[in-house]
C-alpha atoms as a PDB file:
ATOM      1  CA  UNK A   1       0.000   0.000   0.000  1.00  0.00           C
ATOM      2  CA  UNK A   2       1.000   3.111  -0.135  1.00  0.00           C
ATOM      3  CA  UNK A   3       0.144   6.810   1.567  1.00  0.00           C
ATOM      4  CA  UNK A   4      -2.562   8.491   0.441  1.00  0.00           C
ATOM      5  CA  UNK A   5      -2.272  11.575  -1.581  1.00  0.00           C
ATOM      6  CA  UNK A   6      -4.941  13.064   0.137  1.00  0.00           C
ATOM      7  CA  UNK A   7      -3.322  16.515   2.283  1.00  0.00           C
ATOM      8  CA  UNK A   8      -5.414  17.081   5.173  1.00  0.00           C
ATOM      9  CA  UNK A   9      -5.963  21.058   5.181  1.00  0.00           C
ATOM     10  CA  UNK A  10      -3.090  23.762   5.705  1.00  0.00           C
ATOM     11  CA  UNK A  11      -4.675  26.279   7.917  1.00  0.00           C
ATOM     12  CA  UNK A  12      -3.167  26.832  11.851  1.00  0.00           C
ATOM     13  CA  UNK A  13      -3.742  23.738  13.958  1.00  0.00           C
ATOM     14  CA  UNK A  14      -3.978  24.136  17.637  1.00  0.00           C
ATOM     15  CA  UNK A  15      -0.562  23.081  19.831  1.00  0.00           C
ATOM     16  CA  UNK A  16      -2.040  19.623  20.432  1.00  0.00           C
ATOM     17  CA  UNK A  17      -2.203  18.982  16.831  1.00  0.00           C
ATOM     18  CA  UNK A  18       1.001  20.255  15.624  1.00  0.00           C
ATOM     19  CA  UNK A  19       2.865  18.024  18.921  1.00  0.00           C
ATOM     20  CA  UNK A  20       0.706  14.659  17.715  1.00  0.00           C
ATOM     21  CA  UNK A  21       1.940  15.316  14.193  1.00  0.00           C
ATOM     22  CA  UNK A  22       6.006  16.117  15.429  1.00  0.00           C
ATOM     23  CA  UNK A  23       5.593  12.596  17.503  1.00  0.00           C
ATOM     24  CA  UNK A  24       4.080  10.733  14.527  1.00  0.00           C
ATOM     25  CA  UNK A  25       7.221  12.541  12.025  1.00  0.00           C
ATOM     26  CA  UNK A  26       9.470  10.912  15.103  1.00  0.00           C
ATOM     27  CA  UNK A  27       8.349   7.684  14.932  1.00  0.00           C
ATOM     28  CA  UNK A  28       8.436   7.865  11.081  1.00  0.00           C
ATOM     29  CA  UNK A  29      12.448   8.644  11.643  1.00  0.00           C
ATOM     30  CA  UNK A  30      13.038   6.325  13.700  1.00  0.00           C
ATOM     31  CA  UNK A  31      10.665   3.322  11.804  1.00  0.00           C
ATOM     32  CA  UNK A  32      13.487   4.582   8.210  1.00  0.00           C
ATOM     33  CA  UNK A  33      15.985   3.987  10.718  1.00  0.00           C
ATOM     34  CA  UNK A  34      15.157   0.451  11.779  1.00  0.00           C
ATOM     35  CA  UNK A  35      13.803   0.058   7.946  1.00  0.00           C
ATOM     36  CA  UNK A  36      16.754   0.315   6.567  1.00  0.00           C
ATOM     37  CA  UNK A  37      19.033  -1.623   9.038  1.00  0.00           C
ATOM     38  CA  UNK A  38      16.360  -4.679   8.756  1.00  0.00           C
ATOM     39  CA  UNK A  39      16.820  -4.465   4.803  1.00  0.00           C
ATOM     40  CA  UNK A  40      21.196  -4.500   5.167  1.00  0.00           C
ATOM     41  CA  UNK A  41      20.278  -7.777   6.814  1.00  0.00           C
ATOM     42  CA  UNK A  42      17.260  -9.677   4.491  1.00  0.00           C
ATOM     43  CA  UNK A  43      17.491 -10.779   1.069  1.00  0.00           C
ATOM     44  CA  UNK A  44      14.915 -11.800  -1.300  1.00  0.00           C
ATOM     45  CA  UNK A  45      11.271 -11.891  -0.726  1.00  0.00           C
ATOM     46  CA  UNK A  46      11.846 -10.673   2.811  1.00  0.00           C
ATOM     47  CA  UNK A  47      13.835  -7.680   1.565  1.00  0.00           C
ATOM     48  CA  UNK A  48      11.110  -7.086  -0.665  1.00  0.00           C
ATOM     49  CA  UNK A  49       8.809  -6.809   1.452  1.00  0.00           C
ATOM     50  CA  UNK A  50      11.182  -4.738   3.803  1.00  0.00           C
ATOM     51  CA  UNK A  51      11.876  -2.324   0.808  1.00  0.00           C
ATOM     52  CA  UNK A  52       8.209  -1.662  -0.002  1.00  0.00           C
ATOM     53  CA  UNK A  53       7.420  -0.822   4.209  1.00  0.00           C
ATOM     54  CA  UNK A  54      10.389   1.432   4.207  1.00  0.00           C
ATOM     55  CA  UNK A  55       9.443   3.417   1.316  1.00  0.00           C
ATOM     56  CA  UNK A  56       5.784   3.965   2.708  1.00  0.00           C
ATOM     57  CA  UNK A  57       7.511   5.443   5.725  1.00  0.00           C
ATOM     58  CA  UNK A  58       9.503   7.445   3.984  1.00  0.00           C
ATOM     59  CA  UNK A  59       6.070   8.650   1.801  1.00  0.00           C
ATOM     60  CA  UNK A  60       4.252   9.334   5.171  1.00  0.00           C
ATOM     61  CA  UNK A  61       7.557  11.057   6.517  1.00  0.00           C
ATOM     62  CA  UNK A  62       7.783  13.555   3.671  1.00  0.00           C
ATOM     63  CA  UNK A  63       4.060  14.487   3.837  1.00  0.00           C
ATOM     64  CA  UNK A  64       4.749  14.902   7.811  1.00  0.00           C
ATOM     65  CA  UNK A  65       6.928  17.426   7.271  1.00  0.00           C
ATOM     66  CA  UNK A  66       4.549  18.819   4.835  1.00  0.00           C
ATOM     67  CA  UNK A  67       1.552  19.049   7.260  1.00  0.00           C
ATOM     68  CA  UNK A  68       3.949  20.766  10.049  1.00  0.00           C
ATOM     69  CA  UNK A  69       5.139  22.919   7.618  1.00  0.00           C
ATOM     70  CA  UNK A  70       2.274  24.159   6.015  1.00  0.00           C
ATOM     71  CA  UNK A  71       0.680  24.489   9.753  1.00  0.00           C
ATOM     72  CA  UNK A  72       3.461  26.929  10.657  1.00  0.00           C
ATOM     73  CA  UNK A  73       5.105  24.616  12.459  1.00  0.00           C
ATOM     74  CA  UNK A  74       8.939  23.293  12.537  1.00  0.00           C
ATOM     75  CA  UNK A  75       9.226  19.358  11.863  1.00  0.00           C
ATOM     76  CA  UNK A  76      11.159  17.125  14.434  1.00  0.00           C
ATOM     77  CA  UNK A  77      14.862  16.572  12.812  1.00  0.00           C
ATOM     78  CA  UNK A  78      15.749  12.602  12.781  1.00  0.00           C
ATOM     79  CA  UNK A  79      18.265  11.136  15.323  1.00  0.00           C
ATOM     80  CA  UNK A  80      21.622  10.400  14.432  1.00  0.00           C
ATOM     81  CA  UNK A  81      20.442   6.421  15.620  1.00  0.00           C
ATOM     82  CA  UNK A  82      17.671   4.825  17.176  1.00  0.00           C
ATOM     83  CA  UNK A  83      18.016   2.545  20.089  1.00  0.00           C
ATOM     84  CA  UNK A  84      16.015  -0.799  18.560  1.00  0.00           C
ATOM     85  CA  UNK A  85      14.890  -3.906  21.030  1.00  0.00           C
ATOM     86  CA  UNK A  86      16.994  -6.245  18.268  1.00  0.00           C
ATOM     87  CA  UNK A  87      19.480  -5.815  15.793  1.00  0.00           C
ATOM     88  CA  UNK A  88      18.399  -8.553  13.911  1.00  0.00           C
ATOM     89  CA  UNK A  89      20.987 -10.995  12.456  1.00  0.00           C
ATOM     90  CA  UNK A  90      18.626 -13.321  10.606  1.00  0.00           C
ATOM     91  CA  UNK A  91      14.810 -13.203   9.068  1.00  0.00           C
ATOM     92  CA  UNK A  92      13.505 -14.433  12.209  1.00  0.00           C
ATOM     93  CA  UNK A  93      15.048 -10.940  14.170  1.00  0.00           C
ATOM     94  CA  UNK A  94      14.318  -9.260  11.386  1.00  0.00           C
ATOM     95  CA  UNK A  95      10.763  -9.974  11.300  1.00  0.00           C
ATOM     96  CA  UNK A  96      10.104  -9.131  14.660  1.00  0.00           C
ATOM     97  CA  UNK A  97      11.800  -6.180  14.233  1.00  0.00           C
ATOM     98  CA  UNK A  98       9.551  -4.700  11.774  1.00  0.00           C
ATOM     99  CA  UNK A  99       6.176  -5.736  13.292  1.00  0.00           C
ATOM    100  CA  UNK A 100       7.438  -3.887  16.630  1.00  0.00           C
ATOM    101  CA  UNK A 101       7.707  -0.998  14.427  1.00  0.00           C
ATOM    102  CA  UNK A 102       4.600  -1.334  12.726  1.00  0.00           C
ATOM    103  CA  UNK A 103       3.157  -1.481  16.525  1.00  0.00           C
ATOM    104  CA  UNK A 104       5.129   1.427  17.606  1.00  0.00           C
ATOM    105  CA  UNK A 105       3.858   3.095  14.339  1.00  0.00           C
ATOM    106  CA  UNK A 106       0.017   1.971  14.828  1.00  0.00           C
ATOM    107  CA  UNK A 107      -0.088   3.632  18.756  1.00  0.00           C
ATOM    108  CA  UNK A 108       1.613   6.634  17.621  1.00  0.00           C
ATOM    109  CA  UNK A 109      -1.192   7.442  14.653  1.00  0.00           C
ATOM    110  CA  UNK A 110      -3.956   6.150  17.338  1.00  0.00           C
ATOM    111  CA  UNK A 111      -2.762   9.617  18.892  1.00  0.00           C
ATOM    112  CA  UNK A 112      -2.772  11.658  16.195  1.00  0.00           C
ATOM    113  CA  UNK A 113      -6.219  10.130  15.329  1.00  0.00           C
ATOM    114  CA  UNK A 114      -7.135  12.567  18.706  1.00  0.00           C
ATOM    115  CA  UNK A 115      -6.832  15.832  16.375  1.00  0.00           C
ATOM    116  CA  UNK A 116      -9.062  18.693  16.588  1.00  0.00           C
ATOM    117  CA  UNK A 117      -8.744  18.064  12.712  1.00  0.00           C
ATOM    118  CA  UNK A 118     -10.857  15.532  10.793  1.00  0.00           C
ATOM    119  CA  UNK A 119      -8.737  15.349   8.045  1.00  0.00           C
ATOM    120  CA  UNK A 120      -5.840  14.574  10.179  1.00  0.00           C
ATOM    121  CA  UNK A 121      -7.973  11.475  12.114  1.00  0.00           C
ATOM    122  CA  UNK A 122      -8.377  10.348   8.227  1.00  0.00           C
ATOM    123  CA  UNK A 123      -4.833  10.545   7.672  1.00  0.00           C
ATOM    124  CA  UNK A 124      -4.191   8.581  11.445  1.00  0.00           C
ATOM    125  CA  UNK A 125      -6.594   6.290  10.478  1.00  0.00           C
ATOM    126  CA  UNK A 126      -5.458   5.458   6.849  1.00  0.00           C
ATOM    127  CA  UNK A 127      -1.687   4.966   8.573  1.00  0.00           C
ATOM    128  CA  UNK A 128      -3.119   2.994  11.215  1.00  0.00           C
ATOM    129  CA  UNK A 129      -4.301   0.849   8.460  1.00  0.00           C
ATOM    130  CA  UNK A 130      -1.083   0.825   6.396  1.00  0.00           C
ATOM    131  CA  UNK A 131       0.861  -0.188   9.668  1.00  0.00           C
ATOM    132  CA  UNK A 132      -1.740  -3.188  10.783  1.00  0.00           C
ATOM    133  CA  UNK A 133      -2.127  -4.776   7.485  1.00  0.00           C
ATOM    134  CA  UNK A 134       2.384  -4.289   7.217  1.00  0.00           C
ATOM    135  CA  UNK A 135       2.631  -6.461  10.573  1.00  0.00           C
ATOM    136  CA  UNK A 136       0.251  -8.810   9.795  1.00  0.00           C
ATOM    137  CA  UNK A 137       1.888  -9.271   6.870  1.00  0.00           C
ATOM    138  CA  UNK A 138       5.320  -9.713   8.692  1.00  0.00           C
ATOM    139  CA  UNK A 139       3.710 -12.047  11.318  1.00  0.00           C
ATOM    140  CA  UNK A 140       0.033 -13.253  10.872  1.00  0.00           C
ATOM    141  CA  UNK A 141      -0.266 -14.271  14.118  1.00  0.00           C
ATOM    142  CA  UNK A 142      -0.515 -10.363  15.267  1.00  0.00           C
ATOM    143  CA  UNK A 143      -3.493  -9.516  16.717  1.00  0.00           C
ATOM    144  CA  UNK A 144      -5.982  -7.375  14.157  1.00  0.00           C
ATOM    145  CA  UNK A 145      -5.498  -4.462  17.182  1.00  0.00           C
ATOM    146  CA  UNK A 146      -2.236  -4.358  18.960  1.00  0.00           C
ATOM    147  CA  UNK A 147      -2.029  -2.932  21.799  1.00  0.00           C
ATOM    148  CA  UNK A 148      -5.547  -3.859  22.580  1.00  0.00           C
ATOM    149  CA  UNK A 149      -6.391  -6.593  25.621  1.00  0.00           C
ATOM    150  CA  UNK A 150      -6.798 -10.039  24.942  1.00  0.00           C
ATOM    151  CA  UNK A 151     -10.560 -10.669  25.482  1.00  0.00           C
ATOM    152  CA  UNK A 152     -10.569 -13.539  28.454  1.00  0.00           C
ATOM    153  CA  UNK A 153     -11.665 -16.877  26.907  1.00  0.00           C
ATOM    154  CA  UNK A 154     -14.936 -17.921  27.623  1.00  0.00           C
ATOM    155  CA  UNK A 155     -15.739 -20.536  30.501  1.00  0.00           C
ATOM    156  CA  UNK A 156     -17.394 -23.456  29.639  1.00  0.00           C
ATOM    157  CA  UNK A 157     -20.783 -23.460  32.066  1.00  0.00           C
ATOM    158  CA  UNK A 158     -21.356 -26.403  33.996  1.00  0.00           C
ATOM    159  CA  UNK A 159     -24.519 -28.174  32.133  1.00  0.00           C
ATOM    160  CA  UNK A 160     -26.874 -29.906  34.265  1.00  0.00           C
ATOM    161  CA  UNK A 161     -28.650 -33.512  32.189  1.00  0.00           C
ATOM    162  CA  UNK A 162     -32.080 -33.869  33.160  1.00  0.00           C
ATOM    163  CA  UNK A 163     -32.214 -37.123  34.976  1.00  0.00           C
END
């Protein structure tokens, strides 16, 4: 998938805004940064896979920097490095890696999704989106919501037989 095209509008946005938009331009930084070090380290379909998920972030980056911009507002500057959980050394790292991102990623735009804005809680919510359906592709066994509680399992009900 890629970003949308769609530029939520341009006119002043309240402090809260412009701070939910610098965190999500943060965690765009930092999820090139891990991007690229999990693509020095895949090959193939993998790296593929990695490629395509690095250039959306890089796509929802630039229009980050966009939106602050164009809301009077100075972007948050990358890191020199990131501090990651893993530095993978094989797919299985690797893959783990990314969905953590992607996780990272999906609770950051849940914020922004909080704008005054409702153009910008489209834009959360169509990066929310992008992020969810990049994990589960990483790891099908994520959860559809991370982040969210497990729901407890149901008990079974003791059953009485008519006797």
């Amino acid at each position: 998938m890629t970003p949308s095209t769609e530029r939520p509008r341009t006119a002043s946005a309240p402090a809260s805004d412009l701070e939910r938009l610098r965190k999500a331009l943060a965690a765009e930084h930092a999820a090139v940064y891990a991007y690229g070090l999990i693509g020095a380290r895949t090959t193939g379909a993998l790296r593929a896979r990695v490629t395509s998920a690095f250039d959306g972030h890089r796509a929802r980056r630039d229009q980050l920097r966009g939106l602050i911009t164009a809301r009077r507002g100075r972007p948050a500057e990358p890191e020199p490095s990131y501090a990651l959980p893993v530095t993978p050394g094989n797919a299985t790292e690797a893959i783990r890696l990314a969905v953590h991102v992607e996780q990272g990623i999906t609770a950051t735009y849940l914020e922004l999704a909080a704008c005054e804005d409702a153009a910008l809680r489209r834009y959360a919510a169509l990066a929310m989106q992008e992020s969810v359906t990049r994990a589960y592709g990483f790891r099908p066994s994520v959860p559809a919501f991370p982040g969210m509680p497990t729901p407890p399992k149901p008990t079974p009900t003791p059953t009485t037989s008519p006797g």
